[in-house]
PDB file of N, CA and C in Angstrom:
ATOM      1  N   UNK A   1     -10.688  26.808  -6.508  1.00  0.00           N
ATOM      2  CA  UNK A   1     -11.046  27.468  -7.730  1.00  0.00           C
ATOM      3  C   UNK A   1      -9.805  28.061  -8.405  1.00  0.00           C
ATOM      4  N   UNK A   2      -8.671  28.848  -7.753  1.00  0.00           N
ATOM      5  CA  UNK A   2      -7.601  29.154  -7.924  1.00  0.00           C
ATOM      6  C   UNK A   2      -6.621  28.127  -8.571  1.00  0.00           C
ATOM      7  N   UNK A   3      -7.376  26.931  -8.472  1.00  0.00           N
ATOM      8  CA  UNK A   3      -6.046  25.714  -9.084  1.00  0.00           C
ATOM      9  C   UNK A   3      -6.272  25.586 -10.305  1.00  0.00           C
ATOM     10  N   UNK A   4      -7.874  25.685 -10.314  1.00  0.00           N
ATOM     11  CA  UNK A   4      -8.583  25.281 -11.617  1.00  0.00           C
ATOM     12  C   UNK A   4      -8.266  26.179 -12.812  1.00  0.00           C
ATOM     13  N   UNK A   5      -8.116  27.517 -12.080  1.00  0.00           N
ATOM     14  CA  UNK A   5      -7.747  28.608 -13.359  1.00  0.00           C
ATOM     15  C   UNK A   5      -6.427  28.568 -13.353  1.00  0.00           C
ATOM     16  N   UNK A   6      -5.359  27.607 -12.669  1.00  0.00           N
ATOM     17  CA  UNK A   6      -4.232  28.121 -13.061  1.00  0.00           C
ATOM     18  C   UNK A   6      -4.062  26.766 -14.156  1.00  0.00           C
ATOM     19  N   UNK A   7      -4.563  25.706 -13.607  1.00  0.00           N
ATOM     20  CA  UNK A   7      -4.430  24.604 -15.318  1.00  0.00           C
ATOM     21  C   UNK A   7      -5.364  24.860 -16.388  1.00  0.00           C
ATOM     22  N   UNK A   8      -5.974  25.375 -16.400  1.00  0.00           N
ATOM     23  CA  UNK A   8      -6.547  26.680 -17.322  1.00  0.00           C
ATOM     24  C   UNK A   8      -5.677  27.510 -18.121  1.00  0.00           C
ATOM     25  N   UNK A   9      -5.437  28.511 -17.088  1.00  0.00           N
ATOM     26  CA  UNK A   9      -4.566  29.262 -18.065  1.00  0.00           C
ATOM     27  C   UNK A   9      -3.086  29.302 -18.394  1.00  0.00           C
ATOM     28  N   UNK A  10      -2.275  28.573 -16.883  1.00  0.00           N
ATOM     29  CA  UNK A  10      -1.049  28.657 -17.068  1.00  0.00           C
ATOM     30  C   UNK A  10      -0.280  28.103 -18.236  1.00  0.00           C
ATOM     31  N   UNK A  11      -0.546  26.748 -18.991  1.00  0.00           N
ATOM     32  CA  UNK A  11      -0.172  26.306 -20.067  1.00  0.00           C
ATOM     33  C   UNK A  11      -0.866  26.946 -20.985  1.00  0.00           C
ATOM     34  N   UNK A  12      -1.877  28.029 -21.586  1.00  0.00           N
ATOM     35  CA  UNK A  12      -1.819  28.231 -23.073  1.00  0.00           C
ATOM     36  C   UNK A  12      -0.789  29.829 -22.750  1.00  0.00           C
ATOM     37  N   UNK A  13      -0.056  29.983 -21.543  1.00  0.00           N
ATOM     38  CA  UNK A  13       0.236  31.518 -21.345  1.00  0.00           C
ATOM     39  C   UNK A  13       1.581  31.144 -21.349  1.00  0.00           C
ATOM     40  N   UNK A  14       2.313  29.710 -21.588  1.00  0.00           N
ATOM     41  CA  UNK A  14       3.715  29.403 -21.415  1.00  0.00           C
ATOM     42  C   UNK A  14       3.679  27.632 -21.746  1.00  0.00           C
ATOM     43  N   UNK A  15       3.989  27.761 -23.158  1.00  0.00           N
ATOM     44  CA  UNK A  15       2.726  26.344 -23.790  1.00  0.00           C
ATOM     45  C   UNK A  15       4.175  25.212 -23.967  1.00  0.00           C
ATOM     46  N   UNK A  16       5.422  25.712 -23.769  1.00  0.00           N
ATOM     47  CA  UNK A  16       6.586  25.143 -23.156  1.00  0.00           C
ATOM     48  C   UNK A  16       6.220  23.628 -22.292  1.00  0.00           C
ATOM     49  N   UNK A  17       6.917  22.578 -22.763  1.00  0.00           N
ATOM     50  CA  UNK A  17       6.934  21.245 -21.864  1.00  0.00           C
ATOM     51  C   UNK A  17       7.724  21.896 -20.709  1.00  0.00           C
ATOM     52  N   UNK A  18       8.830  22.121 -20.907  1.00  0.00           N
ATOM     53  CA  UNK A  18       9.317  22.716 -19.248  1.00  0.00           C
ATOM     54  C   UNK A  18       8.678  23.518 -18.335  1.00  0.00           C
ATOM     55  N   UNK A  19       7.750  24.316 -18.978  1.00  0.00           N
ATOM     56  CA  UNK A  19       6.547  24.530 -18.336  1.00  0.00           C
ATOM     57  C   UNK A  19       5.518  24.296 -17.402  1.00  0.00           C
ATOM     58  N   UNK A  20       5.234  23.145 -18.750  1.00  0.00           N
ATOM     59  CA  UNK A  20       4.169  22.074 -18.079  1.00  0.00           C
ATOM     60  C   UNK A  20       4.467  21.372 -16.860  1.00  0.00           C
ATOM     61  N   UNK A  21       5.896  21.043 -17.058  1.00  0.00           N
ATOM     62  CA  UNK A  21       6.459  19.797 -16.066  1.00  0.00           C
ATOM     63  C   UNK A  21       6.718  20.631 -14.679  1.00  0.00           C
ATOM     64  N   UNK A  22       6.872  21.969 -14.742  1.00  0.00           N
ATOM     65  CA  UNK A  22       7.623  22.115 -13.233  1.00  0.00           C
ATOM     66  C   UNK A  22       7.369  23.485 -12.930  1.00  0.00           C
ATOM     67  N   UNK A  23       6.729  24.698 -14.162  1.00  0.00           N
ATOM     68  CA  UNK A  23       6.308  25.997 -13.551  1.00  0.00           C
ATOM     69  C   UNK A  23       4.572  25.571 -12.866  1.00  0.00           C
ATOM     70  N   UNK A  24       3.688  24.965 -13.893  1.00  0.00           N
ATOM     71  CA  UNK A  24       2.202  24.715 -13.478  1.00  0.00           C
ATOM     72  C   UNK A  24       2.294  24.296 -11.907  1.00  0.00           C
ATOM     73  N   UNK A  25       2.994  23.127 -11.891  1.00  0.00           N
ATOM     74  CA  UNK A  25       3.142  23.037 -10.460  1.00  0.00           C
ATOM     75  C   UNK A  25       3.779  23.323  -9.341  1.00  0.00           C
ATOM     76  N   UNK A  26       4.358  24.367  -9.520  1.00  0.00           N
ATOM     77  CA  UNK A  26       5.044  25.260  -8.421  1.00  0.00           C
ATOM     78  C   UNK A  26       4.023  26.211  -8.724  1.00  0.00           C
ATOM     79  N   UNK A  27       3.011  26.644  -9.284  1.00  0.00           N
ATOM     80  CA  UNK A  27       1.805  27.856  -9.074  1.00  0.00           C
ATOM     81  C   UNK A  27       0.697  27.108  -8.476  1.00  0.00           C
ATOM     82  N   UNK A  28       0.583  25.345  -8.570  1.00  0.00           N
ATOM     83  CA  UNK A  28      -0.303  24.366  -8.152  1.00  0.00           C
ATOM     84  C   UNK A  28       0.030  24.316  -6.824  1.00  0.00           C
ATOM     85  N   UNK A  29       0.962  23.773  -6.249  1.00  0.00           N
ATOM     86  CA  UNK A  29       1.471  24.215  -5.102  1.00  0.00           C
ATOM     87  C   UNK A  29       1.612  25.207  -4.024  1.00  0.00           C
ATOM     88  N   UNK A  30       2.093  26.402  -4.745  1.00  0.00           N
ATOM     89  CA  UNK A  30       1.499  27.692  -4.286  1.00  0.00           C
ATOM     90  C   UNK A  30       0.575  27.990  -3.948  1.00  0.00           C
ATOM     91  N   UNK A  31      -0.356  27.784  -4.747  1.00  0.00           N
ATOM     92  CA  UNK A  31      -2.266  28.195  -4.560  1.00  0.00           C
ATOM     93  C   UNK A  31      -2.208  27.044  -3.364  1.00  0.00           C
ATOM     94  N   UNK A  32      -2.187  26.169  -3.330  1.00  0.00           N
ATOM     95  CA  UNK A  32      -2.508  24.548  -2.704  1.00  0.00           C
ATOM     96  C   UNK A  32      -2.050  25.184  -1.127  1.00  0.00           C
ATOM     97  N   UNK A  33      -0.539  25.658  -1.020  1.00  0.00           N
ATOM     98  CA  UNK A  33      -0.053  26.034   0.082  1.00  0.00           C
ATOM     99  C   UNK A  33      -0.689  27.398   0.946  1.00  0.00           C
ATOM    100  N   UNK A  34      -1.091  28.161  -0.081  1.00  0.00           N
ATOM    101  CA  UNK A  34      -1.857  29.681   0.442  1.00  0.00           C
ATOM    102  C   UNK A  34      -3.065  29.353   0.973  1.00  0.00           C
ATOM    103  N   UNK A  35      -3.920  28.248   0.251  1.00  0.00           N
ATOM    104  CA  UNK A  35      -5.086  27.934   0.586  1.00  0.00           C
ATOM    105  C   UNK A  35      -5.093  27.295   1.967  1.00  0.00           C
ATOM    106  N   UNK A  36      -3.768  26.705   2.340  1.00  0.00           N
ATOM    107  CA  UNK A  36      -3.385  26.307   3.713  1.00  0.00           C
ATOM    108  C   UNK A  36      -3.194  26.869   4.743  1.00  0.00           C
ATOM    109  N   UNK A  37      -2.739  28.261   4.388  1.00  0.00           N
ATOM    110  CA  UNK A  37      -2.256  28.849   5.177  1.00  0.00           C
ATOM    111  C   UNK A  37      -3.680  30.132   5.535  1.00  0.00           C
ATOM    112  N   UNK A  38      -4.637  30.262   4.054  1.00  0.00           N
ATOM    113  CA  UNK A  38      -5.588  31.346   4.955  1.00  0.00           C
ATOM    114  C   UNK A  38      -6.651  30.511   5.656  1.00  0.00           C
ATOM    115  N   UNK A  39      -6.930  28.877   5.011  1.00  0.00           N
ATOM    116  CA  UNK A  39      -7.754  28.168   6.147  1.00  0.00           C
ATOM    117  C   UNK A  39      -7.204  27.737   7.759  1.00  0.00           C
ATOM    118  N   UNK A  40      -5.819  28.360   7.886  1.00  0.00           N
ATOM    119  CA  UNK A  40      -5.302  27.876   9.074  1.00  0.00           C
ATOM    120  C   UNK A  40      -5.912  29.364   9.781  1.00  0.00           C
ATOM    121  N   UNK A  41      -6.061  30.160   9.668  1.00  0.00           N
ATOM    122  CA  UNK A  41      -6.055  31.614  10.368  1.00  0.00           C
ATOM    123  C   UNK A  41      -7.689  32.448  10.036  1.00  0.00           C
ATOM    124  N   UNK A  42      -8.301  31.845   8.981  1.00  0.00           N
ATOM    125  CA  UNK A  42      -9.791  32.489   9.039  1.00  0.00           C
ATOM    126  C   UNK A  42     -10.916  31.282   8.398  1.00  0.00           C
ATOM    127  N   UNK A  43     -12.030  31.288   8.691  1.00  0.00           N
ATOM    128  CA  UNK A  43     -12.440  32.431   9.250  1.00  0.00           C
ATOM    129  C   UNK A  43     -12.643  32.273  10.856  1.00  0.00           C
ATOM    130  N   UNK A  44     -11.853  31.311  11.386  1.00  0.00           N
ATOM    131  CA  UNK A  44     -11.767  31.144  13.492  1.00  0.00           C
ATOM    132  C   UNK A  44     -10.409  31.222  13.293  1.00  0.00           C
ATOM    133  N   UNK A  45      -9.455  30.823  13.017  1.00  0.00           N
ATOM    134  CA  UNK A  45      -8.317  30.651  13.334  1.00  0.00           C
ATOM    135  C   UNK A  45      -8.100  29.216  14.024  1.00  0.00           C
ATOM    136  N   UNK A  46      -6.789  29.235  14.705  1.00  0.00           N
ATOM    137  CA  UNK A  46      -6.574  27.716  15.384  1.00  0.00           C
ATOM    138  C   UNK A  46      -5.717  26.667  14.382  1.00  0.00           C
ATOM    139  N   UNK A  47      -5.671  25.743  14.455  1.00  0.00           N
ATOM    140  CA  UNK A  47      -4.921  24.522  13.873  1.00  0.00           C
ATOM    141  C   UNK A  47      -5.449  24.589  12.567  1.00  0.00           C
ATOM    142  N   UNK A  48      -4.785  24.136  11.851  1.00  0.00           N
ATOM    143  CA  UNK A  48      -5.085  23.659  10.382  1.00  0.00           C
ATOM    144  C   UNK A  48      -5.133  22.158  10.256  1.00  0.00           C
ATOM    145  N   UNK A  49      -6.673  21.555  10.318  1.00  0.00           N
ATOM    146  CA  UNK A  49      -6.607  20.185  10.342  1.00  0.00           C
ATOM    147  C   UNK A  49      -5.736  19.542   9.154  1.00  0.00           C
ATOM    148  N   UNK A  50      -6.290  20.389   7.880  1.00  0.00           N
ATOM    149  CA  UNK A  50      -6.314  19.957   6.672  1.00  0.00           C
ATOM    150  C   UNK A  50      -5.067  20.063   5.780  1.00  0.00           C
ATOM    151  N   UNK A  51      -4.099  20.159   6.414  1.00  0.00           N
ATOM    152  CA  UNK A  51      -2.571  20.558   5.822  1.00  0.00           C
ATOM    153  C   UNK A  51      -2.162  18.808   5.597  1.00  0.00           C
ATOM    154  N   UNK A  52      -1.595  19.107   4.432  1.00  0.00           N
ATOM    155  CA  UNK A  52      -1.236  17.855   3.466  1.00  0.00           C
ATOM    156  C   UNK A  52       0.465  17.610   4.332  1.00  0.00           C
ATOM    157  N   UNK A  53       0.885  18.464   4.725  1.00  0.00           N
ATOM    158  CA  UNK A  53       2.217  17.654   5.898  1.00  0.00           C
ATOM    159  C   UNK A  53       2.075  17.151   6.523  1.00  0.00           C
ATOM    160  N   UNK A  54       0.920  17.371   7.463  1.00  0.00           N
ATOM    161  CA  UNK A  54       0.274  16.568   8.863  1.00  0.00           C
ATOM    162  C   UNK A  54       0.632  15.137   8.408  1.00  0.00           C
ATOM    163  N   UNK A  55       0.443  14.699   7.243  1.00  0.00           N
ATOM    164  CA  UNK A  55       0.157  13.033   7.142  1.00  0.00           C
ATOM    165  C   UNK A  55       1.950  12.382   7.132  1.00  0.00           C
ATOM    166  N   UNK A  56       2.963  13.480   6.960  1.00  0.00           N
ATOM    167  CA  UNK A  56       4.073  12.890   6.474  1.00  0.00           C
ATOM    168  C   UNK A  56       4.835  13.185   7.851  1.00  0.00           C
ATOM    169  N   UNK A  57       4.680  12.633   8.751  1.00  0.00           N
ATOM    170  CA  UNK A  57       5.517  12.589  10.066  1.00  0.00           C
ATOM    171  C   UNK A  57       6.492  11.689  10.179  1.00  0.00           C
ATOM    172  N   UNK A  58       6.198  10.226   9.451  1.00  0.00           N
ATOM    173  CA  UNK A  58       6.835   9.147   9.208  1.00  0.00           C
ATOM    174  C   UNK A  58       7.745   9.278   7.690  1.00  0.00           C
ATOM    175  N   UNK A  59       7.634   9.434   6.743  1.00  0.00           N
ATOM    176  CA  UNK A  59       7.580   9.672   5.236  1.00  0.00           C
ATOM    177  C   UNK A  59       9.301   9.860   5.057  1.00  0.00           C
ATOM    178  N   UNK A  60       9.668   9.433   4.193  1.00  0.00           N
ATOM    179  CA  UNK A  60      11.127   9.435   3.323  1.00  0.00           C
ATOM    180  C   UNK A  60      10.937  11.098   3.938  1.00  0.00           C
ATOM    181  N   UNK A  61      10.165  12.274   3.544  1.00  0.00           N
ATOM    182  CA  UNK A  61      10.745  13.478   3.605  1.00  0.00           C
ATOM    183  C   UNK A  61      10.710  14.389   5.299  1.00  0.00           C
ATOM    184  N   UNK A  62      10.718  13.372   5.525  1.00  0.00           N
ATOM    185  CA  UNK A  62      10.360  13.883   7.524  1.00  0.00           C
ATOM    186  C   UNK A  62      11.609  14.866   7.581  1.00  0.00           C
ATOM    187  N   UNK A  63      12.375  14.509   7.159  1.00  0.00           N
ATOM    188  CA  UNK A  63      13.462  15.103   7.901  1.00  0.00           C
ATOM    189  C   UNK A  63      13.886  16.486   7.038  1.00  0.00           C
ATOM    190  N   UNK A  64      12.600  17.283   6.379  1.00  0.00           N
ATOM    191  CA  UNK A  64      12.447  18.480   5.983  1.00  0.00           C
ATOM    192  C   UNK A  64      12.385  19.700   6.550  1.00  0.00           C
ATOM    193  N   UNK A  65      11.079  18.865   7.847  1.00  0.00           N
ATOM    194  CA  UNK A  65      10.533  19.557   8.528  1.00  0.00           C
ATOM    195  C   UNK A  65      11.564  20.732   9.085  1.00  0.00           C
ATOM    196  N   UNK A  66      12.240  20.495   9.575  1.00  0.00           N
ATOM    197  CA  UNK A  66      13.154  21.403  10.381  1.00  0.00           C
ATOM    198  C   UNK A  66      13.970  22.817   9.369  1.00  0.00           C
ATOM    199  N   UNK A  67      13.754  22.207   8.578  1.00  0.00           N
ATOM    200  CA  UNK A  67      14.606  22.945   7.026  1.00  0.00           C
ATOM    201  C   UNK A  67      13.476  23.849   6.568  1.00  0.00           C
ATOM    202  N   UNK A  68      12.485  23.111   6.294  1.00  0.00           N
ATOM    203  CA  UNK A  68      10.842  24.101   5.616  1.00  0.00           C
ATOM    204  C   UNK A  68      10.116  24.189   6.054  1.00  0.00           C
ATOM    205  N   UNK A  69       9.621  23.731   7.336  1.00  0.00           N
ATOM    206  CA  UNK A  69       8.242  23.844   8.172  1.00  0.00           C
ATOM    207  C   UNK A  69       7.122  22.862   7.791  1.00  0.00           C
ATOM    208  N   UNK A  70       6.073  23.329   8.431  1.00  0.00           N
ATOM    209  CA  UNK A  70       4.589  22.662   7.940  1.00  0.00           C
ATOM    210  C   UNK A  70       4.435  23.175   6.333  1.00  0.00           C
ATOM    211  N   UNK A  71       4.389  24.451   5.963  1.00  0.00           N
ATOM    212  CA  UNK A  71       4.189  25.077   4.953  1.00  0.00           C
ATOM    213  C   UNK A  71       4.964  24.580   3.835  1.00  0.00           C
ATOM    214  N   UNK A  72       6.100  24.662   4.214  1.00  0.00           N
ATOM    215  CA  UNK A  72       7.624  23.981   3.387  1.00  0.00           C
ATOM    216  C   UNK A  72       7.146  22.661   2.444  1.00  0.00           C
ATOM    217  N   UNK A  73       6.956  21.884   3.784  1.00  0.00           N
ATOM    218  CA  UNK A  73       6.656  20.142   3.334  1.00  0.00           C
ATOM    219  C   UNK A  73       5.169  20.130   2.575  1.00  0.00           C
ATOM    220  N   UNK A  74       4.443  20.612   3.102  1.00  0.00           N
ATOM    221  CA  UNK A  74       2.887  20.676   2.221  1.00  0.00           C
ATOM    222  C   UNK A  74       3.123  21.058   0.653  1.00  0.00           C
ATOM    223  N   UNK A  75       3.893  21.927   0.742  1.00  0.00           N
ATOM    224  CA  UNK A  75       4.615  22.497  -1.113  1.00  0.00           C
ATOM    225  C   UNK A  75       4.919  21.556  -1.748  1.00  0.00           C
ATOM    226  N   UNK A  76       6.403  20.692  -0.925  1.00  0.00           N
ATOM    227  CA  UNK A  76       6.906  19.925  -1.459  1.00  0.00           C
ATOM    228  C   UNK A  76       6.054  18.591  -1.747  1.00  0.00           C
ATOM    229  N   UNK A  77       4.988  18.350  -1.020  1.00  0.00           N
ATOM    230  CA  UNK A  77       4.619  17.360  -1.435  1.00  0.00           C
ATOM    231  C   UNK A  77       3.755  17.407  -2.437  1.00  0.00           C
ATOM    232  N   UNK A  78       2.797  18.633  -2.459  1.00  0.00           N
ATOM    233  CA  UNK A  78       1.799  18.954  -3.415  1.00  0.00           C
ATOM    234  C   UNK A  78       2.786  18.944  -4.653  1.00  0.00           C
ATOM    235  N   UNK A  79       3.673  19.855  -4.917  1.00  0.00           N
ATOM    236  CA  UNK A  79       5.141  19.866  -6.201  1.00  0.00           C
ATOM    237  C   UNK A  79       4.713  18.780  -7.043  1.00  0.00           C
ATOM    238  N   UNK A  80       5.517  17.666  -5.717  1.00  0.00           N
ATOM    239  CA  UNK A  80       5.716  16.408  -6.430  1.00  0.00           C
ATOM    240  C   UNK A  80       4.507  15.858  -7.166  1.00  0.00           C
ATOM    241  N   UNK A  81       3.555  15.432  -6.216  1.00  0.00           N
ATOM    242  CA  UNK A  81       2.424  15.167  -7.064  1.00  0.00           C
ATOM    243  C   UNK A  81       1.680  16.112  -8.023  1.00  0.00           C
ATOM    244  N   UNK A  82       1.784  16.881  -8.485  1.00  0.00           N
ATOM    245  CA  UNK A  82       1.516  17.598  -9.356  1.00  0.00           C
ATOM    246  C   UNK A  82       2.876  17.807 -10.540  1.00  0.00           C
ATOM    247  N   UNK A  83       3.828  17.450 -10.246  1.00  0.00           N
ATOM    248  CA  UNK A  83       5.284  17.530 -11.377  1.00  0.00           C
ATOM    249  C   UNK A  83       4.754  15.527 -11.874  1.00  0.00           C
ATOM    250  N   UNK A  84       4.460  14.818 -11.353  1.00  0.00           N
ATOM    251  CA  UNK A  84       3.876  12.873 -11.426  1.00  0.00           C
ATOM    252  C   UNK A  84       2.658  13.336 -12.075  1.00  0.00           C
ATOM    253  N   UNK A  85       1.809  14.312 -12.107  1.00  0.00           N
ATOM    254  CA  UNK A  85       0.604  14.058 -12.828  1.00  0.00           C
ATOM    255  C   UNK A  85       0.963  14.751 -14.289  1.00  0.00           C
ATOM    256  N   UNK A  86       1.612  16.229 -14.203  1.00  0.00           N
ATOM    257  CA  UNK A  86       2.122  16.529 -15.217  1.00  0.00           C
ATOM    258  C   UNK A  86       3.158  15.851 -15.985  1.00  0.00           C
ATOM    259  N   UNK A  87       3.939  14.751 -15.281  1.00  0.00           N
ATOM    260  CA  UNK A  87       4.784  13.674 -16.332  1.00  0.00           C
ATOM    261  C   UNK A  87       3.581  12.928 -17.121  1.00  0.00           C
ATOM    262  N   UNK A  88       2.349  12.764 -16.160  1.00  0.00           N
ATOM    263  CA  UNK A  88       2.031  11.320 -17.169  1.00  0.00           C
ATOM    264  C   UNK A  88       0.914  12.094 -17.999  1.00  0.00           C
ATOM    265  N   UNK A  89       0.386  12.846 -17.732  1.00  0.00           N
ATOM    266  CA  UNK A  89      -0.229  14.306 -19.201  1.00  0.00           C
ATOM    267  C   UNK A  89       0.688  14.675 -20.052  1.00  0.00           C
ATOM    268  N   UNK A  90       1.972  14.609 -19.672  1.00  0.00           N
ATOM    269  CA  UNK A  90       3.290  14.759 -21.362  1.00  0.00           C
ATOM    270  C   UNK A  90       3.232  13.995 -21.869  1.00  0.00           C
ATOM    271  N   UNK A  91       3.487  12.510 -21.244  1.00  0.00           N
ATOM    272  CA  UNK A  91       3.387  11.477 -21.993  1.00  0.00           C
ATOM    273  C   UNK A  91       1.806  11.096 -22.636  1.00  0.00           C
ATOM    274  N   UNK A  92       1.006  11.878 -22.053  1.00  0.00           N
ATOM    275  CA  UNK A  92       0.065  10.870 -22.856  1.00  0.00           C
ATOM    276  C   UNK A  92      -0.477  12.176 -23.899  1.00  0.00           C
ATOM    277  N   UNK A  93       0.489  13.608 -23.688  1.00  0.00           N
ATOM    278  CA  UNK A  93       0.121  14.410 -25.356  1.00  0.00           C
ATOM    279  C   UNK A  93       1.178  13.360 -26.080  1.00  0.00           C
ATOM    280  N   UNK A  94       2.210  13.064 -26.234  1.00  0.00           N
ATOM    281  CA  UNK A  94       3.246  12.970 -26.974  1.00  0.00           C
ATOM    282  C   UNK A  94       2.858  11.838 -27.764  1.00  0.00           C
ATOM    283  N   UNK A  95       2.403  10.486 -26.738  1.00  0.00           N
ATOM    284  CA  UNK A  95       2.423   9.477 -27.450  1.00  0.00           C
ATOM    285  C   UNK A  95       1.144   8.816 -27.404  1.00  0.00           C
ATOM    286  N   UNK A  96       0.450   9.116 -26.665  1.00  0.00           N
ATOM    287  CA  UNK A  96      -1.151   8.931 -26.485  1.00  0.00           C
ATOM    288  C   UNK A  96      -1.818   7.653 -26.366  1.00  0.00           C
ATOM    289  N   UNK A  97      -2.327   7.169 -25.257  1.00  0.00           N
ATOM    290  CA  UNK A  97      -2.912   6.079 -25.274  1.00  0.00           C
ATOM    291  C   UNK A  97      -4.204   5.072 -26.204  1.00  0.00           C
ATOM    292  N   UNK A  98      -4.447   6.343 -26.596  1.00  0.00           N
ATOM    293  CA  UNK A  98      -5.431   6.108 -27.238  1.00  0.00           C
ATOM    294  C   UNK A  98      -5.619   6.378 -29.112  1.00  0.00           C
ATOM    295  N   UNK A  99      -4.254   6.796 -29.550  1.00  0.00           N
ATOM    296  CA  UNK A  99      -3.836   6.825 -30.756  1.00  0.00           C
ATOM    297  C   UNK A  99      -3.565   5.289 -31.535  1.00  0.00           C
ATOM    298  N   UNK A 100      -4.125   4.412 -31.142  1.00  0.00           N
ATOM    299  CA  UNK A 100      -3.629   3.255 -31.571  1.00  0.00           C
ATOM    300  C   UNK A 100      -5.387   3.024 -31.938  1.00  0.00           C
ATOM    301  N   UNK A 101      -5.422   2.415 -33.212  1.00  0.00           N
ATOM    302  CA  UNK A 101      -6.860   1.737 -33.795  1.00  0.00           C
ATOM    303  C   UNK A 101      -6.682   0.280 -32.980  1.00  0.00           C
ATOM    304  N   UNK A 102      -8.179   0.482 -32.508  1.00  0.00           N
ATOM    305  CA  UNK A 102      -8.642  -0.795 -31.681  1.00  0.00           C
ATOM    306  C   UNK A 102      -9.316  -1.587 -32.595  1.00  0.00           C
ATOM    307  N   UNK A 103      -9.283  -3.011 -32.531  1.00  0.00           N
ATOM    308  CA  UNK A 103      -9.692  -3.686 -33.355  1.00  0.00           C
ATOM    309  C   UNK A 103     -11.114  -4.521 -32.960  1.00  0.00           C
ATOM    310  N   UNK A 104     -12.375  -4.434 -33.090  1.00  0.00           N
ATOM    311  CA  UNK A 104     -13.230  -4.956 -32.395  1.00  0.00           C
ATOM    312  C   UNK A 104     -14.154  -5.694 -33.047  1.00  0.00           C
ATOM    313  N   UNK A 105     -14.345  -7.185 -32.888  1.00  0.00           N
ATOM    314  CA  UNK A 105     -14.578  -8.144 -33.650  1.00  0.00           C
ATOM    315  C   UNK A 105     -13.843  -9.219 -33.794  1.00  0.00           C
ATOM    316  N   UNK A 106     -14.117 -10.160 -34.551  1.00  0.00           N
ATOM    317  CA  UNK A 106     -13.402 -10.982 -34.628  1.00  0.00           C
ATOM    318  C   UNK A 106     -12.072 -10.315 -36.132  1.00  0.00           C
ATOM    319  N   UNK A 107     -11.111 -11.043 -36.005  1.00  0.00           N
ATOM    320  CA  UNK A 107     -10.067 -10.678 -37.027  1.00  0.00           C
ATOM    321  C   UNK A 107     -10.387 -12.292 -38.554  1.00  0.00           C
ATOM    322  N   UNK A 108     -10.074 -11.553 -39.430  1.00  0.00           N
ATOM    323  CA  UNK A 108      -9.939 -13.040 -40.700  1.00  0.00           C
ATOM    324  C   UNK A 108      -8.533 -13.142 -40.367  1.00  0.00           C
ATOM    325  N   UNK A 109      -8.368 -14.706 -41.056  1.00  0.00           N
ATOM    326  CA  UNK A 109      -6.697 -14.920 -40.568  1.00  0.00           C
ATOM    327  C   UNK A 109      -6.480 -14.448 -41.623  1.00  0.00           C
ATOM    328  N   UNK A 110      -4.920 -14.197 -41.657  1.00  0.00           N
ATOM    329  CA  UNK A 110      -4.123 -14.247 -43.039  1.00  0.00           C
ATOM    330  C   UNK A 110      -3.195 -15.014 -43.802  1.00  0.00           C
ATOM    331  N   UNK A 111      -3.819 -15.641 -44.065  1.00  0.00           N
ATOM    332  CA  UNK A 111      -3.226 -17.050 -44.581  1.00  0.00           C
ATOM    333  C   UNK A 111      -3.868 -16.885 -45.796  1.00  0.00           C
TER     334      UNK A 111
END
């Protein structure tokens, strides 16, 4: 719920493309990572099945682990995919997929 209000509110409170691209998701991340860290400890405690590092043991960024932890790498990966979703939401305010008139029917030639 915490993610939902931060793409909610974080862009009309800092309406900046540099913004968009790399503060939303370092607060996306954040929430993403906290939410990791209080389902690891309540309401039993024990392992955290559900941590988004678990899956990157193998992964280009393995060799984080030692540098940022479980917590570290779960950020970094949430970041990224959330800085890749916010690239392709810039691009599609800027230039828009759907700003182009579709033509439906047959066309007359022009000749």
């Amino acid at each position: 719920m915490l993610i939902t209000l931060a793409y909610r509110w974080v862009p009309p409170a800092f309406p900046t493309a540099v913004s968009r691209l790399l503060f939303l998701p370092a607060v996306v991340a954040g929430l993403w990572t906290l939410r990791e860290a209080v389902a690891s400890v309540w309401p039993w405690g024990g392992f955290a099945w559900g941590r988004v590092a678990l899956s990157q043991s193998d992964s280009a960024i393995s060799d984080l682990f030692p540098w940022l932890g479980v917590s570290g790498v779960s950020f970094v990966m949430v970041f990224l995919c959330a800085v890749a979703l916010a690239a392709i939401q810039e691009g599609w305010r800027r230039r828009g997929p759907w700003r182009e008139p579709v033509a439906v029917g047959p066309r007359a030639p022009l000749s």
